[in-house]
N, C-alpha and C. Protein backbone atom coordinates (compact mmCIF):
# COMPACT_ATOMS: atom_id res chain seq x y z
N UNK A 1 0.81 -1.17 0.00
CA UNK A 1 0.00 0.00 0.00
C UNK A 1 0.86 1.25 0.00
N UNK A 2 2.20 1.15 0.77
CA UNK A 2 3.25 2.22 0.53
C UNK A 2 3.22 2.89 -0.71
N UNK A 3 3.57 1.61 -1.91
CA UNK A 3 3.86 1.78 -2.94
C UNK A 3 3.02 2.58 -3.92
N UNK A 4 1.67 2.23 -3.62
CA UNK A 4 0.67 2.76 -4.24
C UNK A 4 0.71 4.32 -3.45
N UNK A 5 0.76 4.09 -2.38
CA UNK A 5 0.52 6.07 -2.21
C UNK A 5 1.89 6.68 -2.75
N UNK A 6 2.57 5.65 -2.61
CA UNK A 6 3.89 6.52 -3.19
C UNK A 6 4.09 7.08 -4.63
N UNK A 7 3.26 6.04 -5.43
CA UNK A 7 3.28 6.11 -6.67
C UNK A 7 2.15 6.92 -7.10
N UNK A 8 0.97 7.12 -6.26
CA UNK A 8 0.38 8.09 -6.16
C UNK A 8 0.71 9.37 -5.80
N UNK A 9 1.82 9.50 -5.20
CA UNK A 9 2.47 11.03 -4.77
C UNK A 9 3.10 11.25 -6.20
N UNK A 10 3.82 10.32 -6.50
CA UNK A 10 4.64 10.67 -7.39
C UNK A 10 3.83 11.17 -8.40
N UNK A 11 2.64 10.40 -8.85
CA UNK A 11 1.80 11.23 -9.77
C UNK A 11 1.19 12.75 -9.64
N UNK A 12 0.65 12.90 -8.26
CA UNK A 12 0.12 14.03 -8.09
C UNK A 12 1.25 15.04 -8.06
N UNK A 13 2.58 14.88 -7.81
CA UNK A 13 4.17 15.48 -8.03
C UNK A 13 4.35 16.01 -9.46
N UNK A 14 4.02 14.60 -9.93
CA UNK A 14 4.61 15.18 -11.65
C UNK A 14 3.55 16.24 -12.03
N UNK A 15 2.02 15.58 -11.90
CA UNK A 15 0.77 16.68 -12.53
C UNK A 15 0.68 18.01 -11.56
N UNK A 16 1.19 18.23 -10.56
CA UNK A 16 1.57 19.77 -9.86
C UNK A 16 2.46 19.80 -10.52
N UNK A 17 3.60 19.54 -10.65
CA UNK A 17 4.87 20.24 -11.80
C UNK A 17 4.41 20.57 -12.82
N UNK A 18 3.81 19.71 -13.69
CA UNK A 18 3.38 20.41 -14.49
C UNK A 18 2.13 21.45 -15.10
N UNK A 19 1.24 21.29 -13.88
CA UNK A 19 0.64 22.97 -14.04
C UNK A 19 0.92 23.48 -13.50
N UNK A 20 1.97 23.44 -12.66
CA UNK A 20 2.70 24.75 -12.20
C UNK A 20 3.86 25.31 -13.43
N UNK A 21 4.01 24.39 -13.73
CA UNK A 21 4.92 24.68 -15.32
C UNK A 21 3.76 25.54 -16.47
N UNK A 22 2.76 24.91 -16.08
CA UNK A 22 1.59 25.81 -17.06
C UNK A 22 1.16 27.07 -16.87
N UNK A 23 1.02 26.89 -15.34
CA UNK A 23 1.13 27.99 -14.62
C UNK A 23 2.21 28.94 -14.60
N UNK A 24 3.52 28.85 -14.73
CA UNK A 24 4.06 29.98 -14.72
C UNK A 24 4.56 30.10 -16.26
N UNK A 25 3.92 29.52 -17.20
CA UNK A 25 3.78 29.32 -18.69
C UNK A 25 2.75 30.64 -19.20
N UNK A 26 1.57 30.32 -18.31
CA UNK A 26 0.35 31.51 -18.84
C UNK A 26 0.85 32.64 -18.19
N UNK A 27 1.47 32.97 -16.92
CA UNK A 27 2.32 34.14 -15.76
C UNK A 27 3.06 34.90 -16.94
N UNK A 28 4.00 34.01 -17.34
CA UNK A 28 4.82 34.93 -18.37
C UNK A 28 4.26 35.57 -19.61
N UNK A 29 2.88 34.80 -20.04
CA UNK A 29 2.54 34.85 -21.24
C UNK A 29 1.92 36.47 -21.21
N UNK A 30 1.19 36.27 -20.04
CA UNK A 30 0.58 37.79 -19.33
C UNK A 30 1.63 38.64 -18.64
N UNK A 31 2.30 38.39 -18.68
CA UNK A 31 3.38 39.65 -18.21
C UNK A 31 3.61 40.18 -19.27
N UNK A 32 4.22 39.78 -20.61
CA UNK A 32 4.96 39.57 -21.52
C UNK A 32 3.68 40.59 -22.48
N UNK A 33 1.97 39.79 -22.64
CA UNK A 33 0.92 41.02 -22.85
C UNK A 33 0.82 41.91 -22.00
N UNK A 34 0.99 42.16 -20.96
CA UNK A 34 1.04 43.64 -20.16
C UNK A 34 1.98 44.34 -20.33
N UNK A 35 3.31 43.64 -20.74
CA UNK A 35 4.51 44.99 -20.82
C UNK A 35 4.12 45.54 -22.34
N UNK A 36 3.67 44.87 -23.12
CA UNK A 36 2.99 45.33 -24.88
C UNK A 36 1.84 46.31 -24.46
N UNK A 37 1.14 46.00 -23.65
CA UNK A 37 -0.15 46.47 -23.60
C UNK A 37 0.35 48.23 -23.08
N UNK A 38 1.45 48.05 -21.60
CA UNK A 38 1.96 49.35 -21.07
C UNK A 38 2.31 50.25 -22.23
N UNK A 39 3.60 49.56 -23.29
CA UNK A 39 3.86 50.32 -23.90
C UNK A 39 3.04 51.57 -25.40
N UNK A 40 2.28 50.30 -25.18
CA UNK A 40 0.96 50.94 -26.34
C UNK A 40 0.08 51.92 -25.78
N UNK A 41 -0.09 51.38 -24.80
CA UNK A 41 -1.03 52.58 -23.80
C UNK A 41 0.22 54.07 -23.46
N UNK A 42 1.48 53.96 -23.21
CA UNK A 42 2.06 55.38 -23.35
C UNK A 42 2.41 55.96 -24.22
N UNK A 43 2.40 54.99 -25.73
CA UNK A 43 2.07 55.65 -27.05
C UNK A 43 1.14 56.49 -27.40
N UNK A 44 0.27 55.54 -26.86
CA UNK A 44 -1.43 56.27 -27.18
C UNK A 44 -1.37 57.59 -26.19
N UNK A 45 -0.88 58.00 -24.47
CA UNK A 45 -0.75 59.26 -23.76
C UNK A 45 -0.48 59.89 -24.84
N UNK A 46 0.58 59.49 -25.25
CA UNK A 46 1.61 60.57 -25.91
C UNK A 46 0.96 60.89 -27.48
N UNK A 47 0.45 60.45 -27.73
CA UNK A 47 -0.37 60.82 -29.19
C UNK A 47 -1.44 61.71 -28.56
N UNK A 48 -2.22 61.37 -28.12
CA UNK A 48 -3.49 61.93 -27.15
C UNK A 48 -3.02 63.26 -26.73
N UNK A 49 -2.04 63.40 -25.73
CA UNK A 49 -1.49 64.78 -25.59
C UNK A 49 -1.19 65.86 -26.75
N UNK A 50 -0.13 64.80 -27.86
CA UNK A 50 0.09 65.51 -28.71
C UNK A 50 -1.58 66.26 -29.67
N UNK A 51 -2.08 65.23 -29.69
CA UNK A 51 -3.52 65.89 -30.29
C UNK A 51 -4.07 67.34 -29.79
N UNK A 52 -4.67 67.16 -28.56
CA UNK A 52 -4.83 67.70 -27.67
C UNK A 52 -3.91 69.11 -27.85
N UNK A 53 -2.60 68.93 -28.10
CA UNK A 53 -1.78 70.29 -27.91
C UNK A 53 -2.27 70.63 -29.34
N UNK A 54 -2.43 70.07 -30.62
CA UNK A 54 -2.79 70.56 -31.96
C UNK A 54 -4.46 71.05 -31.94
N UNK A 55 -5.30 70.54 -30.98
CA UNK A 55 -6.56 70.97 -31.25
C UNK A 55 -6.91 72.05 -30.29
N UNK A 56 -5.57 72.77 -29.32
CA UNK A 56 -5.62 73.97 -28.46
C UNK A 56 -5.26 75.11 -29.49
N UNK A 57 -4.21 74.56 -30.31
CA UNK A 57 -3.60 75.27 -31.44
C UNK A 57 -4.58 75.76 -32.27
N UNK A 58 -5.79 74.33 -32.79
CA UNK A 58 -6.29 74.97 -33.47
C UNK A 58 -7.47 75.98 -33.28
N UNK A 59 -7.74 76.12 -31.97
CA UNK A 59 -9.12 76.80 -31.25
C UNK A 59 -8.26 78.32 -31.44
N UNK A 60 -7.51 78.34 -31.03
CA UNK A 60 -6.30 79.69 -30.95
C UNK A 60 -6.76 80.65 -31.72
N UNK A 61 -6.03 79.36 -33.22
CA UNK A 61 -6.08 79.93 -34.20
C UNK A 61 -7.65 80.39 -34.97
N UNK A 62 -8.49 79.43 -34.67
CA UNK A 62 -9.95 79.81 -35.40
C UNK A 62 -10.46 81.00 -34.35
N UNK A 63 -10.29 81.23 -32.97
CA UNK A 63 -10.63 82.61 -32.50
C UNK A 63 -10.11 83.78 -33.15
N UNK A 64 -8.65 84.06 -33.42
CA UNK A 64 -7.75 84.98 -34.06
C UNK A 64 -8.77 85.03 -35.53
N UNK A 65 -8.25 83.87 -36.48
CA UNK A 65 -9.15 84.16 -37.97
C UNK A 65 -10.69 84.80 -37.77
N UNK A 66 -11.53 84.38 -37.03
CA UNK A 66 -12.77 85.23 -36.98
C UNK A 66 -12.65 86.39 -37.28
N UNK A 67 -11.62 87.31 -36.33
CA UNK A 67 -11.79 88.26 -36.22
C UNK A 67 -10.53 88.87 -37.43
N UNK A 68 -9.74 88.45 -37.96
CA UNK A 68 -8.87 88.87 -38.83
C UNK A 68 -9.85 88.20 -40.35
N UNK A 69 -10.47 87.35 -40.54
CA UNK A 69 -11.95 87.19 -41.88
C UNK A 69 -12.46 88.40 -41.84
N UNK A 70 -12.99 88.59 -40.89
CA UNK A 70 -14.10 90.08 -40.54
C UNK A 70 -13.04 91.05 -40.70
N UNK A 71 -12.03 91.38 -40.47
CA UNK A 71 -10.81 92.82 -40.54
C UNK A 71 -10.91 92.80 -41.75
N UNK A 72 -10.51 91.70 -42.81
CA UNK A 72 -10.17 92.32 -43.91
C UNK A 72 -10.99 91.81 -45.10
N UNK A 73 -12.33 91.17 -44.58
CA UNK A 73 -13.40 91.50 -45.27
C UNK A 73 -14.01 92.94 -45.40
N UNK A 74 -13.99 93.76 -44.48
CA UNK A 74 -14.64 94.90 -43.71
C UNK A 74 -13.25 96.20 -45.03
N UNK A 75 -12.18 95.56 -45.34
CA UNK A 75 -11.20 96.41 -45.72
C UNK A 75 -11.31 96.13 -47.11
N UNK A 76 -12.19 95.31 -47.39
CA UNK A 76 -11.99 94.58 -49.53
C UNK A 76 -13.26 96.01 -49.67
N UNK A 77 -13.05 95.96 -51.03
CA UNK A 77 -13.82 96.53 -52.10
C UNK A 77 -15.63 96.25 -52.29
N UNK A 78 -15.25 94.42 -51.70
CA UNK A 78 -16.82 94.42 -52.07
C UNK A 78 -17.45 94.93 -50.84
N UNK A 79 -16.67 94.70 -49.91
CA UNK A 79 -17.74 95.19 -48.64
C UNK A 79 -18.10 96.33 -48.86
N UNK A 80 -17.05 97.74 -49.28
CA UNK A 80 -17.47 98.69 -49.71
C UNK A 80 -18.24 99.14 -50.41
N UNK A 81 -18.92 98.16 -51.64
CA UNK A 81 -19.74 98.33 -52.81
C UNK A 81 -20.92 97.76 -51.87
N UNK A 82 -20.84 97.11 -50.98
CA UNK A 82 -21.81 96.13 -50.52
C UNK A 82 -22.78 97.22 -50.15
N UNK A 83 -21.60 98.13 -48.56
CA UNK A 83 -22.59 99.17 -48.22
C UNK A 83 -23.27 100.22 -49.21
N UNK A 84 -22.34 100.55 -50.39
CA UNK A 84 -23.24 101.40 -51.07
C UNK A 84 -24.42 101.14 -51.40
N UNK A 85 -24.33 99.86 -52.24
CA UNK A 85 -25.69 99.31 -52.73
C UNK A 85 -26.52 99.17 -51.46
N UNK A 86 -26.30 98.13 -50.49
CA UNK A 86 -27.31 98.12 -49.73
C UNK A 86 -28.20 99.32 -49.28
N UNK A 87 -27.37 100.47 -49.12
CA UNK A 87 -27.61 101.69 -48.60
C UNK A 87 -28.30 102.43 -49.39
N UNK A 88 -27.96 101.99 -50.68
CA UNK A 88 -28.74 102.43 -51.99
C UNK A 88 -30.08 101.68 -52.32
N UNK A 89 -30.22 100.60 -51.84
CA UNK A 89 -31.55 99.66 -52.26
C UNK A 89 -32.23 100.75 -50.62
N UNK A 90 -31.61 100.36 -49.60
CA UNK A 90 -33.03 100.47 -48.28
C UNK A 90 -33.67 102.11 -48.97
N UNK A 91 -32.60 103.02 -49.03
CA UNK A 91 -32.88 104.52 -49.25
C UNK A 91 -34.21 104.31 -50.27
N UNK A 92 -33.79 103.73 -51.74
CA UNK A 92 -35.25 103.24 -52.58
C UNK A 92 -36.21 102.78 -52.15
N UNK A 93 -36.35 101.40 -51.28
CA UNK A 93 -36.85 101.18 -51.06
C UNK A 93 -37.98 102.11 -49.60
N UNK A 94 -36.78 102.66 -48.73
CA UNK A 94 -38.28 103.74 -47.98
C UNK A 94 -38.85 104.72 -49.01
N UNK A 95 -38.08 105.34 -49.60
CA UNK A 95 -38.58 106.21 -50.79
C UNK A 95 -40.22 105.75 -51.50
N UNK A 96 -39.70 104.39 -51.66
CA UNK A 96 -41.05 104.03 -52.31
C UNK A 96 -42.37 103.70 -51.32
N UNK A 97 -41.78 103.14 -50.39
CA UNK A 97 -42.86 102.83 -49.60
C UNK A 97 -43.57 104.44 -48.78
N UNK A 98 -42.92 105.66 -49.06
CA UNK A 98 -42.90 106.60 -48.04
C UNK A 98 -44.01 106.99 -49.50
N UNK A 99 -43.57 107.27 -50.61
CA UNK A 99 -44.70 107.60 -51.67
C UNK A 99 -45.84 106.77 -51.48
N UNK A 100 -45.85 105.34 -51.52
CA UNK A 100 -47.44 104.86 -51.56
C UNK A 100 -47.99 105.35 -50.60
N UNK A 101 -47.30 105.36 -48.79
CA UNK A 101 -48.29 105.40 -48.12
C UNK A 101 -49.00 107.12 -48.37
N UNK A 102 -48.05 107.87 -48.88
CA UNK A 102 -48.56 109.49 -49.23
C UNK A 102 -49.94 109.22 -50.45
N UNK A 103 -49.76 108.29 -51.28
CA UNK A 103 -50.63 108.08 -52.57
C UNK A 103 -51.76 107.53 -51.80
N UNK A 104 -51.25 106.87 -51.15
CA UNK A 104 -53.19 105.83 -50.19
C UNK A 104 -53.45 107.05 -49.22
N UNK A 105 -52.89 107.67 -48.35
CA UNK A 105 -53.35 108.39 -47.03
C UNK A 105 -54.10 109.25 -47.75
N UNK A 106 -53.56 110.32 -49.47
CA UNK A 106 -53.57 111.31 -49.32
C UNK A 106 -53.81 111.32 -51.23
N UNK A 107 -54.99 110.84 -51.41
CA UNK A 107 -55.71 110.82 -52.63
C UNK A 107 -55.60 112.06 -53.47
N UNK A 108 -54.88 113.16 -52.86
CA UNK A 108 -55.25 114.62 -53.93
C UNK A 108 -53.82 114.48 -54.28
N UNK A 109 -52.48 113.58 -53.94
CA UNK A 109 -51.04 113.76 -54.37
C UNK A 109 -51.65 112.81 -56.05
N UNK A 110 -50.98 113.58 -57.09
CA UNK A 110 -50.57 112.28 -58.06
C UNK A 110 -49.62 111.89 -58.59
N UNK A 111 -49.33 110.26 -58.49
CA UNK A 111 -48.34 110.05 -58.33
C UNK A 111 -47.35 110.34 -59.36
N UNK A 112 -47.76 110.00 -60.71
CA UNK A 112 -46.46 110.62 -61.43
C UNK A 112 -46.23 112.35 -61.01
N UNK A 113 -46.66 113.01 -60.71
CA UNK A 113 -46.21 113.94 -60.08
C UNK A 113 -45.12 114.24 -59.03
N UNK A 114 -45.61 113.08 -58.44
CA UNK A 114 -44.57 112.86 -57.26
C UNK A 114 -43.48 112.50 -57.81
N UNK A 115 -43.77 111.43 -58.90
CA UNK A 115 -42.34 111.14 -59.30
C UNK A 115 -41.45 111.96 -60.20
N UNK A 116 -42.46 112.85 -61.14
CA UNK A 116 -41.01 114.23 -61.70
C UNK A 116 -40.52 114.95 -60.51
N UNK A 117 -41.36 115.05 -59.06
CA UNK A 117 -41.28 116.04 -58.46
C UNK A 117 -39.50 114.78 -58.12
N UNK A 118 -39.59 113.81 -57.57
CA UNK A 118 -38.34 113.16 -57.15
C UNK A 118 -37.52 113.19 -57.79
N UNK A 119 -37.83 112.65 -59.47
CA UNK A 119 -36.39 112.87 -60.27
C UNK A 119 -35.82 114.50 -60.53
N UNK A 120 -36.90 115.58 -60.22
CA UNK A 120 -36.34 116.92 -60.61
C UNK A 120 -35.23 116.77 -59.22
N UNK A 121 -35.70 116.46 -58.47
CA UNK A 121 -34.79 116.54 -56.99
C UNK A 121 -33.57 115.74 -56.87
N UNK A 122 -33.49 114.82 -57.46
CA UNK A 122 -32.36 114.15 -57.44
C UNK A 122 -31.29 114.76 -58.37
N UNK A 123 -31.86 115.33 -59.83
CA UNK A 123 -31.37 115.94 -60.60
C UNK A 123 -30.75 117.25 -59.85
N UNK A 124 -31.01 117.95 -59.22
CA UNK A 124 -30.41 118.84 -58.06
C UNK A 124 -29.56 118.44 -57.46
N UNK A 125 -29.45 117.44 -56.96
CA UNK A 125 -29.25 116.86 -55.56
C UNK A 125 -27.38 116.55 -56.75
N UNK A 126 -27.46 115.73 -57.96
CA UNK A 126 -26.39 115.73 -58.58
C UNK A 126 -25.86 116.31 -58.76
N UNK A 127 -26.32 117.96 -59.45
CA UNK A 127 -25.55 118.75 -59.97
C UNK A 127 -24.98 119.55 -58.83
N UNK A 128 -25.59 119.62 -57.43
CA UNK A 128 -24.84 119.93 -56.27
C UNK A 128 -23.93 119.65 -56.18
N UNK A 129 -23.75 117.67 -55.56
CA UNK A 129 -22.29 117.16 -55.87
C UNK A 129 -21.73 117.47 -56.91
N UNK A 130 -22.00 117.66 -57.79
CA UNK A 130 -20.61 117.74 -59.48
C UNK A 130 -19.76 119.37 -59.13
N UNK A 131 -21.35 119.80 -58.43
CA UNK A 131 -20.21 121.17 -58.85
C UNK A 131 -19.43 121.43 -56.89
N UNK A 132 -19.90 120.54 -56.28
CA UNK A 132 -19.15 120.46 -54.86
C UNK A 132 -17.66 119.66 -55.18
N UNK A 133 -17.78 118.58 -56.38
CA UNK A 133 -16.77 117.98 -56.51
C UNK A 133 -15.87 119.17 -57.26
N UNK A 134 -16.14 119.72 -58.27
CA UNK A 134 -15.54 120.51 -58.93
C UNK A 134 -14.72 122.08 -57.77
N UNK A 135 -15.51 122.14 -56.93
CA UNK A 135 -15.09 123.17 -55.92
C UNK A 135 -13.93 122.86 -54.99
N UNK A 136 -14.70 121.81 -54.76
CA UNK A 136 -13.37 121.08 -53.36
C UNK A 136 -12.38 120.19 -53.77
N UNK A 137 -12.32 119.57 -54.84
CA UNK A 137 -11.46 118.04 -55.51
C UNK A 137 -12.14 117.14 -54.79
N UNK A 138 -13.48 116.79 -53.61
CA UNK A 138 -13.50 115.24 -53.75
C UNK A 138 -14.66 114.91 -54.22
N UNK A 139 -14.77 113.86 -53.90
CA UNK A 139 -16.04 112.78 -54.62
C UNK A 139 -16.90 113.30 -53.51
N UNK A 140 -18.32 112.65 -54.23
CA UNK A 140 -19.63 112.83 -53.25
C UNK A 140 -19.51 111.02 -52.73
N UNK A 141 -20.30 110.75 -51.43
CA UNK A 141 -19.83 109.86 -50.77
C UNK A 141 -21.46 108.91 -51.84
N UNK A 142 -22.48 109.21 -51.97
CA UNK A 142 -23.69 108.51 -52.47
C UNK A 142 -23.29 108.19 -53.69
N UNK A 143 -24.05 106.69 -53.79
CA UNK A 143 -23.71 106.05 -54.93
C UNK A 143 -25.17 106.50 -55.97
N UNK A 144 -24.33 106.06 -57.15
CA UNK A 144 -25.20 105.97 -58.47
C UNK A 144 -26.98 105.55 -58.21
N UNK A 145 -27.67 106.59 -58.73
CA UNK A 145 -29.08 105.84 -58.19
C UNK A 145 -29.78 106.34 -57.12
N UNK A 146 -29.12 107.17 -56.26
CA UNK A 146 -29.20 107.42 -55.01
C UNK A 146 -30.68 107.91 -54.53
N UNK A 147 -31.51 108.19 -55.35
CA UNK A 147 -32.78 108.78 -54.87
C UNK A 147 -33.82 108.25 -56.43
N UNK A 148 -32.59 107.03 -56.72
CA UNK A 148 -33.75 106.41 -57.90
C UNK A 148 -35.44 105.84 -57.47
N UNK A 149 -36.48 105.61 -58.35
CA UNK A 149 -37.06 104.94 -58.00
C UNK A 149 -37.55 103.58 -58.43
């Protein structure tokens, strides 16, 4: 009966050796994925940071451009033509609306009347500037149209 427990130790000896052999088989296998895993993960910090420092950069920079788009939009030509015209359509446009409501309130105005009476006035209103330009050297600041209807 010795023999048999002995030979029974000896078995349960060899099969602990060897999952402990398995065992420190899978130990290394996972150390070996954790030191891969560490180093990928302080790749990835270090990318992440680096991002991070490029997308502070780029907030920087898109606050600054707002306001430097708008500077030297505000400094081009068209903006300048922009305000004329615009300034030139609203002016027409109260013009006209300021005549109808005079034509509906006030039935004894007529309107083509009103309207030589506007173009005689604008016709004034030009030859003022031409001969203000001719007096002083500059331009009149109103654009083309200026009291069109």
């Amino acid at each position: 009966m010795e023999e048999k427990v002995l030979c029974n130790l000896e078995k349960f000896e060899k099969c602990a050796a060897e999952k402990d052999h398995d065992k420190n088989k899978v130990i290394a296998e996972v150390q070996s994925l954790l030191g891969k895993a560490t180093i990928v993960s302080k790749k990835k910090d270090i990318e992440i940071a680096h991002l991070h420092d490029e997308v502070d950069q780029l907030f920087k920079k898109l606050e600054i451009a707002d306001d430097e788009a708008i500077a030297r939009y505000k400094m081009s030509a068209e903006y300048k033509s922009s305000l004329h015209m615009y300034g030139a359509e609203s002016l027409k446009a109260a013009i006209k609306m300021t005549k109808e409501w005079l034509v509906d309130d006030h039935s004894e105005i007529n309107s083509d009347e009103f309207d030589r009476y506007l173009r005689k006035h604008r016709a004034a209103y030009l030859a003022a500037q031409k001969a203000k330009v001719t007096d002083h050297g500059g331009v009149g600041s109103q654009p083309d149209g200026f009291l069109d209807n």
